[in-house]
N, C-alpha and C. Protein backbone atom coordinates (compact mmCIF):
# COMPACT_ATOMS: atom_id res chain seq x y z
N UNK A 1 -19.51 -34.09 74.42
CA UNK A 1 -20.30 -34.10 75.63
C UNK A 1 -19.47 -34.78 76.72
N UNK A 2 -19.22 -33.92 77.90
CA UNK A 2 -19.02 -35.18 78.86
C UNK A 2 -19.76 -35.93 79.73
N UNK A 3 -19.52 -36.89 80.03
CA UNK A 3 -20.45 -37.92 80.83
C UNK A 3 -19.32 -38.33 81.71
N UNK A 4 -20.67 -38.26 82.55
CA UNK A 4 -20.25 -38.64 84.09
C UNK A 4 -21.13 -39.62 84.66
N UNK A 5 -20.57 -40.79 84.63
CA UNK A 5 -20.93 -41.97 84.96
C UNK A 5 -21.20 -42.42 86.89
N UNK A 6 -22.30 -42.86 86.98
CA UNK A 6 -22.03 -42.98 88.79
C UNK A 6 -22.84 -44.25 88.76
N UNK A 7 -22.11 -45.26 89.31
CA UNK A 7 -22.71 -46.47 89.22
C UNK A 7 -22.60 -47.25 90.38
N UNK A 8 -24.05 -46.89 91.28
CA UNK A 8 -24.54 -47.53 92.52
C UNK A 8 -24.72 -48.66 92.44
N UNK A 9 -24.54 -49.43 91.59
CA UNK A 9 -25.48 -50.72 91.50
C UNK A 9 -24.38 -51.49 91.66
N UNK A 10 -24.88 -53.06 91.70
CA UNK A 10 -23.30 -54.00 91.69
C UNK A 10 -23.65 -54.54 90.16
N UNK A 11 -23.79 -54.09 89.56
CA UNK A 11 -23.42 -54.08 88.26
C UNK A 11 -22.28 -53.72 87.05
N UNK A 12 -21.49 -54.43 86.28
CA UNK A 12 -20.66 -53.63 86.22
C UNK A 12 -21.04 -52.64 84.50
N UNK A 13 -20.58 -51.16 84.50
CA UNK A 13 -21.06 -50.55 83.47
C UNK A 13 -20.24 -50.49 82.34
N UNK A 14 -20.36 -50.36 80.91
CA UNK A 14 -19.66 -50.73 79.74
C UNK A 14 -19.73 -49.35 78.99
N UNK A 15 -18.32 -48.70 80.04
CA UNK A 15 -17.79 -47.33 80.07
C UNK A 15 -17.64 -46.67 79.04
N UNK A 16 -16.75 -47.57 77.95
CA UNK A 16 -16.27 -47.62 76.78
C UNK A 16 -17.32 -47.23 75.74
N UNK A 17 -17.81 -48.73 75.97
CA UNK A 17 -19.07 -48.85 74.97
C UNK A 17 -20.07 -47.26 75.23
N UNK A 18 -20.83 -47.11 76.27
CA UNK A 18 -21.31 -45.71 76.62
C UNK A 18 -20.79 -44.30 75.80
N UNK A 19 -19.45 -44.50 75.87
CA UNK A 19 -18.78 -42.97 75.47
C UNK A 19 -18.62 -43.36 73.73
N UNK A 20 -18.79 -44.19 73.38
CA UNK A 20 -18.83 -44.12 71.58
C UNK A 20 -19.86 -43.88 71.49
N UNK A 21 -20.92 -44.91 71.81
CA UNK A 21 -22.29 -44.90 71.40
C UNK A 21 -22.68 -43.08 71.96
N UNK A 22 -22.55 -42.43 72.63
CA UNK A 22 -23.14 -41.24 73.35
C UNK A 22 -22.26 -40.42 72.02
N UNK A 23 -21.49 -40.25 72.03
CA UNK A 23 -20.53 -39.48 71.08
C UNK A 23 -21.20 -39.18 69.52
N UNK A 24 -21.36 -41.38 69.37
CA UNK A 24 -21.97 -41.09 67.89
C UNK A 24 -23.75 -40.47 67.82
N UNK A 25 -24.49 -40.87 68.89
CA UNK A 25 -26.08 -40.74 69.11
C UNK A 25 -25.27 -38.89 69.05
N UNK A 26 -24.74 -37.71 69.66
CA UNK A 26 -24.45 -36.67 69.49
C UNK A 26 -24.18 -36.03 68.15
N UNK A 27 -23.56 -36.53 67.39
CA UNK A 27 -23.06 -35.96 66.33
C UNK A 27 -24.40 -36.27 65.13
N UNK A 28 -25.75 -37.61 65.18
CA UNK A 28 -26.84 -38.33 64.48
C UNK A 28 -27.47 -36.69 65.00
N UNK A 29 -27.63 -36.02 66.56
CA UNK A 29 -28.57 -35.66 66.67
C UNK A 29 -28.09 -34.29 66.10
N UNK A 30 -26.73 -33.87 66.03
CA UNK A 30 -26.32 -32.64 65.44
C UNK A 30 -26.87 -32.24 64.02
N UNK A 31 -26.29 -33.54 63.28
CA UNK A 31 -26.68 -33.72 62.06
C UNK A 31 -28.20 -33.09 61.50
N UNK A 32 -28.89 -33.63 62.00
CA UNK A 32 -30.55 -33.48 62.32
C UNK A 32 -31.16 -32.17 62.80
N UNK A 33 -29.87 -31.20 62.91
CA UNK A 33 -30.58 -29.97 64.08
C UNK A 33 -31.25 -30.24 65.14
N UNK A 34 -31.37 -31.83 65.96
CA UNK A 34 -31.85 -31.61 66.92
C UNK A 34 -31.11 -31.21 68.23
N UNK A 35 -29.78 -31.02 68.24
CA UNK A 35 -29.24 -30.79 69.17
C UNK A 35 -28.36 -29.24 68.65
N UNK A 36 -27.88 -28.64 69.49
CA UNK A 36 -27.03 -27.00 69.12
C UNK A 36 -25.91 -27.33 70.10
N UNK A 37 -24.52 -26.85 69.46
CA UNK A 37 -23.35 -27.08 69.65
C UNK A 37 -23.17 -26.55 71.07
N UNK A 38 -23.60 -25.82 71.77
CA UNK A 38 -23.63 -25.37 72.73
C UNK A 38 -23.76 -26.60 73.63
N UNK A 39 -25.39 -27.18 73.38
CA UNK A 39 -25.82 -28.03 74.03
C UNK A 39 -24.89 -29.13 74.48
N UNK A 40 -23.79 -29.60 73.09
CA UNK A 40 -23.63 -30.58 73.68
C UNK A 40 -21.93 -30.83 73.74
N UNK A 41 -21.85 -29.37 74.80
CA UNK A 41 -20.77 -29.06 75.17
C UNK A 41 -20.76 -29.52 76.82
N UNK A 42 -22.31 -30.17 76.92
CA UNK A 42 -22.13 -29.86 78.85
C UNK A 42 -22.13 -30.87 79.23
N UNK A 43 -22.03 -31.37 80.46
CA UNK A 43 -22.04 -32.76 81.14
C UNK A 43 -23.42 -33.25 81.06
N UNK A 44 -23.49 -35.04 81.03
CA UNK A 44 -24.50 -35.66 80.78
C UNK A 44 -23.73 -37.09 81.91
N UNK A 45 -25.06 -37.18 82.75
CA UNK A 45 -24.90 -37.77 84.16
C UNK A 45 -26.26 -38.90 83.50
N UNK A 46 -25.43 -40.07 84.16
CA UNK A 46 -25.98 -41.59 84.07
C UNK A 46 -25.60 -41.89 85.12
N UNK A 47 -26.75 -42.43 85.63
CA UNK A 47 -26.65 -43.21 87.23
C UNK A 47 -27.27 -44.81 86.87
N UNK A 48 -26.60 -45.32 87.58
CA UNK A 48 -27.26 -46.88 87.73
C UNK A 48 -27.06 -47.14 89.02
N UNK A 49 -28.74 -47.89 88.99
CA UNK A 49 -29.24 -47.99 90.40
C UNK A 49 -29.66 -49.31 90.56
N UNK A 50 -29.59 -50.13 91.56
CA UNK A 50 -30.26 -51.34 91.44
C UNK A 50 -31.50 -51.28 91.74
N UNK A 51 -32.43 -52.68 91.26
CA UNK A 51 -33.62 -52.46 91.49
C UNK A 51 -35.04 -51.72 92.65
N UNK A 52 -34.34 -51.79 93.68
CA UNK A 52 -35.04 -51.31 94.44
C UNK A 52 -34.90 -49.90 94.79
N UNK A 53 -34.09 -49.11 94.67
CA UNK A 53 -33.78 -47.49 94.28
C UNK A 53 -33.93 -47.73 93.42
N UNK A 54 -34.36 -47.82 92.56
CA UNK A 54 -34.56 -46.97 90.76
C UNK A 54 -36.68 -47.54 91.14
N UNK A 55 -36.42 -48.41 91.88
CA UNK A 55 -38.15 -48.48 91.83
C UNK A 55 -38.98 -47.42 92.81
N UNK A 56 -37.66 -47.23 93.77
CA UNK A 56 -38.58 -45.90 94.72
C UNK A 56 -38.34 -44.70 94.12
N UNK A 57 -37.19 -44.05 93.18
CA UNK A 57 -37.26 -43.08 92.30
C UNK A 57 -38.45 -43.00 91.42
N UNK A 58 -38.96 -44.47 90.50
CA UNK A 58 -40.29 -44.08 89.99
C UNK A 58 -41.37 -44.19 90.53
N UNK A 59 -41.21 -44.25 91.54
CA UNK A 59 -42.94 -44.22 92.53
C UNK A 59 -43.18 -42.71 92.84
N UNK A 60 -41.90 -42.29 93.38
CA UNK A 60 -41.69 -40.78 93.83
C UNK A 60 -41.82 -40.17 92.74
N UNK A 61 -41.56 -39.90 91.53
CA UNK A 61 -41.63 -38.99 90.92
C UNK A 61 -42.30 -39.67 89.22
N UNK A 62 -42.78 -41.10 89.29
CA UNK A 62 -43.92 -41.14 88.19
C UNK A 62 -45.50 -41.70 89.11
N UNK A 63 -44.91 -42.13 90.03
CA UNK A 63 -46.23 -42.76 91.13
C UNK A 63 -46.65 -44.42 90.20
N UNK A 64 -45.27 -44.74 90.18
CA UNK A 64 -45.45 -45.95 89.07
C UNK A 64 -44.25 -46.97 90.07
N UNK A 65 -45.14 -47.61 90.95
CA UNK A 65 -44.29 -48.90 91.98
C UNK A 65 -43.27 -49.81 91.26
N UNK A 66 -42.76 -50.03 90.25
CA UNK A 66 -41.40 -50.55 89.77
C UNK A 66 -40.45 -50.09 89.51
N UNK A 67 -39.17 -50.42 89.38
CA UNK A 67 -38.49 -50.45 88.89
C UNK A 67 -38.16 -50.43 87.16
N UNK A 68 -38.17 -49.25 86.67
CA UNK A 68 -38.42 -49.29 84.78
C UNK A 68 -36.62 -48.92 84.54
N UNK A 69 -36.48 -48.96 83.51
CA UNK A 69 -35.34 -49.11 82.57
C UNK A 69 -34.55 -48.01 82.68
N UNK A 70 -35.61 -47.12 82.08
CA UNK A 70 -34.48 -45.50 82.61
C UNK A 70 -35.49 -44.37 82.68
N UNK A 71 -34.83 -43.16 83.39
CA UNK A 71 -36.13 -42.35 83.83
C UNK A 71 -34.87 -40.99 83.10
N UNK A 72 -35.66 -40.36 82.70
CA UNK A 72 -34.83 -38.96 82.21
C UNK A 72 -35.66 -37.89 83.40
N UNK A 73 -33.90 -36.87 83.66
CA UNK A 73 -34.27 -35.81 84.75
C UNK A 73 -34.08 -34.34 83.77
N UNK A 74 -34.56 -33.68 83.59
CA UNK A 74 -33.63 -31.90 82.72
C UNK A 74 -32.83 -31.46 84.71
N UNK A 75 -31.65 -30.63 84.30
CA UNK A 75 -31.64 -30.31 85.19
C UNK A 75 -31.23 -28.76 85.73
N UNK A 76 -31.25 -28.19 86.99
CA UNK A 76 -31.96 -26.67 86.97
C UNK A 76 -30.34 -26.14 86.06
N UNK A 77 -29.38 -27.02 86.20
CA UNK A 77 -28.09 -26.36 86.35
C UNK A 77 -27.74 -26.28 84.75
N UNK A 78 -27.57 -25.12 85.09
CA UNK A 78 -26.93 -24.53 83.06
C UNK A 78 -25.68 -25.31 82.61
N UNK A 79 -25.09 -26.13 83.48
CA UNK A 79 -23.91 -26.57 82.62
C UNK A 79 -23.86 -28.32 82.23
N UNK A 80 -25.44 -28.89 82.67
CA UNK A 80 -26.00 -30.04 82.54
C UNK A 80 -26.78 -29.66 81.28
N UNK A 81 -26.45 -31.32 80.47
CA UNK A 81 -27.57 -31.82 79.53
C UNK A 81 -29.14 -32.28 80.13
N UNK A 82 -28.25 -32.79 81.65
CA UNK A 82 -29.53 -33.72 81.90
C UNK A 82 -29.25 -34.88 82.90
N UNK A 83 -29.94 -35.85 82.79
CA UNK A 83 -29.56 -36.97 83.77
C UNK A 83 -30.58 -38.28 83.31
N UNK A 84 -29.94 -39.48 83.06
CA UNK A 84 -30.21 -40.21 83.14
C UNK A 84 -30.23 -41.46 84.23
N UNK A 85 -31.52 -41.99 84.68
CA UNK A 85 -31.41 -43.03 85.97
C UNK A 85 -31.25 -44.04 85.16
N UNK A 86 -30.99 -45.47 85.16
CA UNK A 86 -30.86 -46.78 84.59
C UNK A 86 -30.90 -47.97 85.40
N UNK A 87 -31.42 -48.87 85.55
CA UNK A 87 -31.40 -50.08 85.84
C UNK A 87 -30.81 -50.93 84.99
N UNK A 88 -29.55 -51.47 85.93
CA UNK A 88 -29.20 -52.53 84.79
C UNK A 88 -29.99 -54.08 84.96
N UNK A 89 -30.86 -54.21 86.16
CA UNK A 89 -31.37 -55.43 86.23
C UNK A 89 -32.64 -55.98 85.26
N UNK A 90 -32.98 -54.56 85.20
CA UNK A 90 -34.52 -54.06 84.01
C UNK A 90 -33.77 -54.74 83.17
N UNK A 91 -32.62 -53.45 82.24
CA UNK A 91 -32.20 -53.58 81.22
C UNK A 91 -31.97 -54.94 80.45
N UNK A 92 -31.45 -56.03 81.70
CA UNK A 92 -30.60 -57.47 81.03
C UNK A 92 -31.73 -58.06 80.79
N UNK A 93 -33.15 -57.87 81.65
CA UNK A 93 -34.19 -58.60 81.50
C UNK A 93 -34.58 -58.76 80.09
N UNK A 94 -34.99 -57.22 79.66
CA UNK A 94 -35.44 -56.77 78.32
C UNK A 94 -34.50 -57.25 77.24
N UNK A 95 -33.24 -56.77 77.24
CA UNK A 95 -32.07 -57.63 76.13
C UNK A 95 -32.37 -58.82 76.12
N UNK A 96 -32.88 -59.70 76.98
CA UNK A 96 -32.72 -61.18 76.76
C UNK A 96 -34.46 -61.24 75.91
N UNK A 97 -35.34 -60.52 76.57
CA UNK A 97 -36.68 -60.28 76.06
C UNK A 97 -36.75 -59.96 74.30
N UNK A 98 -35.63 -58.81 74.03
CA UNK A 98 -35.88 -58.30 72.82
C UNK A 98 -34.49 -59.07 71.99
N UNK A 99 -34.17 -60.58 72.94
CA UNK A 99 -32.88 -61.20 72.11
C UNK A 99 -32.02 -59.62 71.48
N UNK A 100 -31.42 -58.88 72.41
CA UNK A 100 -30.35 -58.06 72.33
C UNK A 100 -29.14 -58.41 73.14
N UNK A 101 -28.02 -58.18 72.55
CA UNK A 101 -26.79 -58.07 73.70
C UNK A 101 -27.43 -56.88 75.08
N UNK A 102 -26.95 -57.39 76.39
CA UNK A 102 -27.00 -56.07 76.91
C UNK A 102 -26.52 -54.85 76.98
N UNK A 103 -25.61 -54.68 76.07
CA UNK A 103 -24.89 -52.87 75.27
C UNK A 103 -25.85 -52.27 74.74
N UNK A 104 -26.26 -53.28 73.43
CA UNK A 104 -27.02 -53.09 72.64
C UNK A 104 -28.18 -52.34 73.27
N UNK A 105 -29.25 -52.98 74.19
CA UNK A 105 -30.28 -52.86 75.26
C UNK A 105 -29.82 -51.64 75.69
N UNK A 106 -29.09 -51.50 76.56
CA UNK A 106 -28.55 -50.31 77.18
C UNK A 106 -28.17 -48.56 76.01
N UNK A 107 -27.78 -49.31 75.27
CA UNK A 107 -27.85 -47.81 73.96
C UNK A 107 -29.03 -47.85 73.63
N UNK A 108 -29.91 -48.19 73.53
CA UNK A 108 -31.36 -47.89 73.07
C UNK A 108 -31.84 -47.26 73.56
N UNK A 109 -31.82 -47.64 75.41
CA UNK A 109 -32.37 -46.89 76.50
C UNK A 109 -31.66 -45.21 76.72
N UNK A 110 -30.52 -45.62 76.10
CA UNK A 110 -30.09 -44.22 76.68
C UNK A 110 -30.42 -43.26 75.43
N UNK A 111 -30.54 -43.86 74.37
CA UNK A 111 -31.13 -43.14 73.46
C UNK A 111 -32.32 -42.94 73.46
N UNK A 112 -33.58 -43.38 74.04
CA UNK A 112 -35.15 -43.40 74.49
C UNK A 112 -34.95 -42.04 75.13
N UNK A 113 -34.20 -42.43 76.38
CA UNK A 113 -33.89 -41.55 77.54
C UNK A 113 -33.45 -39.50 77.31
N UNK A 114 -32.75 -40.13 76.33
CA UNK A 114 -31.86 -38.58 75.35
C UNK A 114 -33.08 -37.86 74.87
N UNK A 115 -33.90 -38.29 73.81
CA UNK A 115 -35.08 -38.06 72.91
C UNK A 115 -36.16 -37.52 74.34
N UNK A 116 -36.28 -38.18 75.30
CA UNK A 116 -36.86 -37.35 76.26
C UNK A 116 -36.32 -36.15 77.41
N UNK A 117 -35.31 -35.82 77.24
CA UNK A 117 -34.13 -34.97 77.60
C UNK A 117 -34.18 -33.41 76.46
N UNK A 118 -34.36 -34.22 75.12
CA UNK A 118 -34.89 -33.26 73.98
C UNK A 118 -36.49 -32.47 74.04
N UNK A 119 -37.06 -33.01 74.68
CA UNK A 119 -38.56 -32.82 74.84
C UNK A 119 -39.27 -33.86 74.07
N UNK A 120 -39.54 -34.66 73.67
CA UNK A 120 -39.97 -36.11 72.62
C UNK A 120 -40.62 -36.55 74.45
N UNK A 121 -42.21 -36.87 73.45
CA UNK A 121 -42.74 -37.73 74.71
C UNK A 121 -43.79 -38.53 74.17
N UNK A 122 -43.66 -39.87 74.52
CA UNK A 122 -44.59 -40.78 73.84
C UNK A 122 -45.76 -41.15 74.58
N UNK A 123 -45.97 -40.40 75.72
CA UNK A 123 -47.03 -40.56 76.50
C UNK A 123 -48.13 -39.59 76.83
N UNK A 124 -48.06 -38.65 75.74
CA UNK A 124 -48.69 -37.69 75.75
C UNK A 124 -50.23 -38.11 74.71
N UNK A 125 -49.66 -38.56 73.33
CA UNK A 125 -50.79 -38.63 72.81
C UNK A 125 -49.84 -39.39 71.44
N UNK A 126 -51.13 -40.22 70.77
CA UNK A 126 -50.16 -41.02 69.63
C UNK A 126 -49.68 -40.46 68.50
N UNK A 127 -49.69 -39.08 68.17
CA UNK A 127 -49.27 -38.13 66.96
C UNK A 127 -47.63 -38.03 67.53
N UNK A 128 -47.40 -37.80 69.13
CA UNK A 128 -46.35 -37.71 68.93
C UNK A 128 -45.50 -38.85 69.67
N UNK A 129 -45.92 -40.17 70.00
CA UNK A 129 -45.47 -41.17 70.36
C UNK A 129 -45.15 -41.90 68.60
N UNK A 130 -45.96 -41.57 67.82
CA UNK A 130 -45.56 -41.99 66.42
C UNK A 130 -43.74 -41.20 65.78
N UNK A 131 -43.76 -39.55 66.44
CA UNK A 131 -42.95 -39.11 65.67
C UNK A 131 -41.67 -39.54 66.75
N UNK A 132 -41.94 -39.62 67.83
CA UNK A 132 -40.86 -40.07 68.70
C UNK A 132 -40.34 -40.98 68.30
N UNK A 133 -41.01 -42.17 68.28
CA UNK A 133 -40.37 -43.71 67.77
C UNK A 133 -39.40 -44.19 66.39
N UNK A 134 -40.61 -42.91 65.51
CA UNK A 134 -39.93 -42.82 64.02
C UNK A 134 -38.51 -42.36 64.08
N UNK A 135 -38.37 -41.56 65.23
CA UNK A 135 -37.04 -40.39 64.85
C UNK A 135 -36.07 -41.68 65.90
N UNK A 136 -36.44 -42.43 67.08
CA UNK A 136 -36.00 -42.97 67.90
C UNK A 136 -35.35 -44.24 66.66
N UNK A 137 -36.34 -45.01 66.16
CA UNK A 137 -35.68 -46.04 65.52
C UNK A 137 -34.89 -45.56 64.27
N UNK A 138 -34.78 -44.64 63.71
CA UNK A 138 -33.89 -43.98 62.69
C UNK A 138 -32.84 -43.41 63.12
N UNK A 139 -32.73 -43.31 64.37
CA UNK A 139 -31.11 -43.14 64.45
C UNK A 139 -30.97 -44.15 65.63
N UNK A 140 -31.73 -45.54 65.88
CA UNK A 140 -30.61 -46.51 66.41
C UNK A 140 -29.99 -47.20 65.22
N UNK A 141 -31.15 -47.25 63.96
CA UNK A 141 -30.26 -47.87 63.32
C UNK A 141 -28.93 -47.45 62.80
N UNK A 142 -29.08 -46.25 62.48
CA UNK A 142 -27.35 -45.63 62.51
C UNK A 142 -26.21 -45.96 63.56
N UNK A 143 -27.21 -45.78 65.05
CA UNK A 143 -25.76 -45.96 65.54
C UNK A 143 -25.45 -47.53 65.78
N UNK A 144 -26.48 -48.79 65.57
CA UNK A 144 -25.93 -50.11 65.39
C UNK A 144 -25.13 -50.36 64.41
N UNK A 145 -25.02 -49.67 63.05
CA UNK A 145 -24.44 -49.11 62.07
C UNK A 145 -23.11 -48.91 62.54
N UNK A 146 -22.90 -48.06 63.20
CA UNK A 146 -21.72 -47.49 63.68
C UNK A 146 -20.95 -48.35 64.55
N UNK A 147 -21.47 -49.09 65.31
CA UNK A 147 -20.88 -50.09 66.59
C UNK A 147 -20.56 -51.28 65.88
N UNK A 148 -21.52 -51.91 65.12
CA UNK A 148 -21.28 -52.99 64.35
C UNK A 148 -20.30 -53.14 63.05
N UNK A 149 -20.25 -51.72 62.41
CA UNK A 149 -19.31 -51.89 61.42
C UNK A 149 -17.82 -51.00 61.11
């Protein structure tokens, strides 16, 4: 997959870290048939925004006045996976909240983010906020697996 990183924020982003973790979360979701080789031949766009753009992005398009973690876009263009928005100010909050490194924090989200890029939506109803989470926490633990050892 390539990724294309655009980082508005004065934050700085952990480029490296991103392109393993995205690489290995690709090959967990291959494995699984949830993804087709095609798919994840195309560009995959991550933006980081600081708090106050990423909070008028979710007002505009969830009608939800904060600033949240990450917002997944599909997009019209055939040679996109997709798009991910991110806050890294959210993000450090929550890592320190869920005692995570902020990498750590940040691959979760982008893996939340992916799973809703797939069609997975946990806000629909709890049959499939159950199968989301199940499939969500079964392959972070692989890829902490992977980063850690």
């Amino acid at each position: 997959m390539q990724i294309l990183i655009v980082n508005e924020s004065k934050h700085a982003v952990p480029r490296k870290f991103l392109q393993g973790w995205i690489e290995n979360l690709v090959k967990e979701l291959q494995k699984r048939r949830l993804i087709k080789a095609s798919r994840h031949q195309k560009e995959f766009t991550l933006v980081f925004l600081d708090k106050k753009p990423a909070q008028k992005i979710n007002k505009e398009f969830r009608g939800k006045d904060y600033a949240t973690d990450v917002l997944s876009f599909d997009s019209m263009d055939p040679s996109s996976f997709g798009e991910l928005v991110l806050c890294p100010e959210v993000l450090k909050r929550q890592a320190q909240e869920h005692k995570l490194s902020y990498q750590v924090e940040l691959g979760y989200m982008v893996l939340h983010g992916t799973l809703h890029l797939l069609g997975y939506d946990h806000e629909t109803n709890e049959k499939d906020a159950r199968e989301m989470f199940a499939l969500q926490d079964a392959l972070f633990e692989k890829l902490l697996k992977k980063v850690s050892g």
